[in-house]
Every structure is written in structure tokens, then in C-alpha cells.
Protein backbone atom coordinates (compact mmCIF):
# COMPACT_ATOMS: atom_id res chain seq x y z
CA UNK A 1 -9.82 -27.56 -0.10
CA UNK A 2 -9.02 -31.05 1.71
CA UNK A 3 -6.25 -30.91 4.13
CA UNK A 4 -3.28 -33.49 3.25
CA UNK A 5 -0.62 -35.07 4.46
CA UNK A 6 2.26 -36.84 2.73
CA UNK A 7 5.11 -38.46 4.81
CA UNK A 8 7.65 -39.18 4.64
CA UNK A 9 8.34 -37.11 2.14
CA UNK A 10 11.54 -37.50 0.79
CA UNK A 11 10.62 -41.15 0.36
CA UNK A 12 13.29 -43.92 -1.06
CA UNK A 13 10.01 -46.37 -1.24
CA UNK A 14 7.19 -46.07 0.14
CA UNK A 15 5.06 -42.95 0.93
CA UNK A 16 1.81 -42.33 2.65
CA UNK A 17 -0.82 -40.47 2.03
CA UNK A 18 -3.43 -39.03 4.71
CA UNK A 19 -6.53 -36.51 4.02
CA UNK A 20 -9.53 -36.24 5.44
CA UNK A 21 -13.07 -35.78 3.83
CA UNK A 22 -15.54 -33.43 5.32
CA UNK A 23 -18.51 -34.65 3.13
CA UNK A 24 -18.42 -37.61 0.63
CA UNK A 25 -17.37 -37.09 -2.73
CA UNK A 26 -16.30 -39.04 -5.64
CA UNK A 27 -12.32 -38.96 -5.45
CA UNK A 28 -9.34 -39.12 -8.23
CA UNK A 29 -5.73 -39.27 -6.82
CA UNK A 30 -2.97 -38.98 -9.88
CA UNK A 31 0.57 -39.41 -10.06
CA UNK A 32 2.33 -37.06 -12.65
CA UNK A 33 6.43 -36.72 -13.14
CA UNK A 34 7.77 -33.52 -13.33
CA UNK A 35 6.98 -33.03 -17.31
CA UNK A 36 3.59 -33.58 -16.34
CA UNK A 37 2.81 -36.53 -17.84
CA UNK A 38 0.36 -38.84 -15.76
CA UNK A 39 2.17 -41.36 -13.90
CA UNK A 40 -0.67 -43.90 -12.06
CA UNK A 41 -3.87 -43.35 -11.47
CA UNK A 42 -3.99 -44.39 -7.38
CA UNK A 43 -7.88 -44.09 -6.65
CA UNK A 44 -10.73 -43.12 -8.70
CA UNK A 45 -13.92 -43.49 -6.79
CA UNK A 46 -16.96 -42.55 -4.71
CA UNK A 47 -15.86 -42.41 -0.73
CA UNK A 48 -17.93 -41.38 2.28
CA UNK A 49 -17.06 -38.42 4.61
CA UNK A 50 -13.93 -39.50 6.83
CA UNK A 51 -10.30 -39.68 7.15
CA UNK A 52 -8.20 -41.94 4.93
CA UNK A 53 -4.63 -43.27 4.02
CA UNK A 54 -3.55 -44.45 0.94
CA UNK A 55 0.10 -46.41 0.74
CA UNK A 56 1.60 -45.34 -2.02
CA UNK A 57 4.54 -47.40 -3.40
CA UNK A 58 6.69 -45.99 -5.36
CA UNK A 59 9.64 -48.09 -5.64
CA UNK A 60 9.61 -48.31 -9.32
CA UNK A 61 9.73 -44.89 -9.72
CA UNK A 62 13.43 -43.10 -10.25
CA UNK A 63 14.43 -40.67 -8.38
CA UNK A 64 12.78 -36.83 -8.88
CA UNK A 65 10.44 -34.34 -8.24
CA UNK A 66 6.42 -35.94 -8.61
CA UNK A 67 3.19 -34.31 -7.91
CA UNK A 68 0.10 -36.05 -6.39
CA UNK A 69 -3.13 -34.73 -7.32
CA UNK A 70 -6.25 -34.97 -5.08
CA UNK A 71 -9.14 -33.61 -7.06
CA UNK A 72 -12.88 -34.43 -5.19
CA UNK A 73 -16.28 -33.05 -6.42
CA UNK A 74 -15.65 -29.77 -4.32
CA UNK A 75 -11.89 -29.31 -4.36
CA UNK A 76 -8.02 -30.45 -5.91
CA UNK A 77 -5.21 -30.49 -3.33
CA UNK A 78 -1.50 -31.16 -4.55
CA UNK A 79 0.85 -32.32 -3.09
CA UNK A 80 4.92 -32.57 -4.20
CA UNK A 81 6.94 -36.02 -3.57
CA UNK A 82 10.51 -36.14 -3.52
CA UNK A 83 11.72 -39.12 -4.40
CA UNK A 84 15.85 -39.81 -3.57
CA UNK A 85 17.42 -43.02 -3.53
């Protein structure tokens, strides 16, 4: 499992996301809604060991419950936004 950080978190905007790779790994980070229907695809690629942040804006978005999904060749983290405007 990848440790992850999401802040802040409520967001009204903007959000960040921070995890850290211990080896490399391809990587697919998802945006679903509450129903579980797939928001935005924010990544989907091959990244080298190391930490990284990923700016997520979510303006558009209305307000509610959304889960981010980290899924690499060796593990899937989630993480739950809370979006209020």
C-alpha cells in the first residue's frame, strides 16, 4: 500500500494530492462520485520511484462526497474528498 495524502480536504477548489512511490510502477489515479461512476481519469502512466503531487482541480465539480483511487502495479490506495462550497 502507498501512503497518501490529500489536503485540504474539505476543498471548495482545489485539492492536492501527495504519495510517495517506493519502487516505480505504472500508475492510474481516478475520480469517481459517490454512485460510483468514474469522474476523470487524473494520471495514467509509468513513474519512477519517488514522491509526487498532483493538483487536482475540482472546481467544476458540485459539492459531495468523491473518492480518489490510486491503483499502481503493487497496490490501490483511496482516498475520500469532500467537496463543500
Amino acid at each position: 500500500m502507498i501512503e497518501t495524502n490529500l489536503f485540504p480536504n474539505p476543498s471548495n477548489g482545489n485539492s492536492t494530492l501527495q504519495f510517495y512511490l517506493p519502487k516505480s510502477s505504472n500508475i492510474e489515479i481516478v475520480i469517481y462520485d459517490i454512485l460510483g461512476n468514474k469522474i476523470e481519469v487524473v494520471e495514467n502512466e509509468h513513474c519512477s520511484a519517488g514522491k509526487y503531487l498532483f493538483d487536482l482541480n475540482v472546481s467544476d465539480y458540485i459539492s459531495g462526497i468523491y473518492t480518489i483511487s490510486i491503483t499502481t502495479d503493487y497496490s490501490k490506495s483511496i482516498e475520500k474528498l469532500i467537496i463543500n462550497r
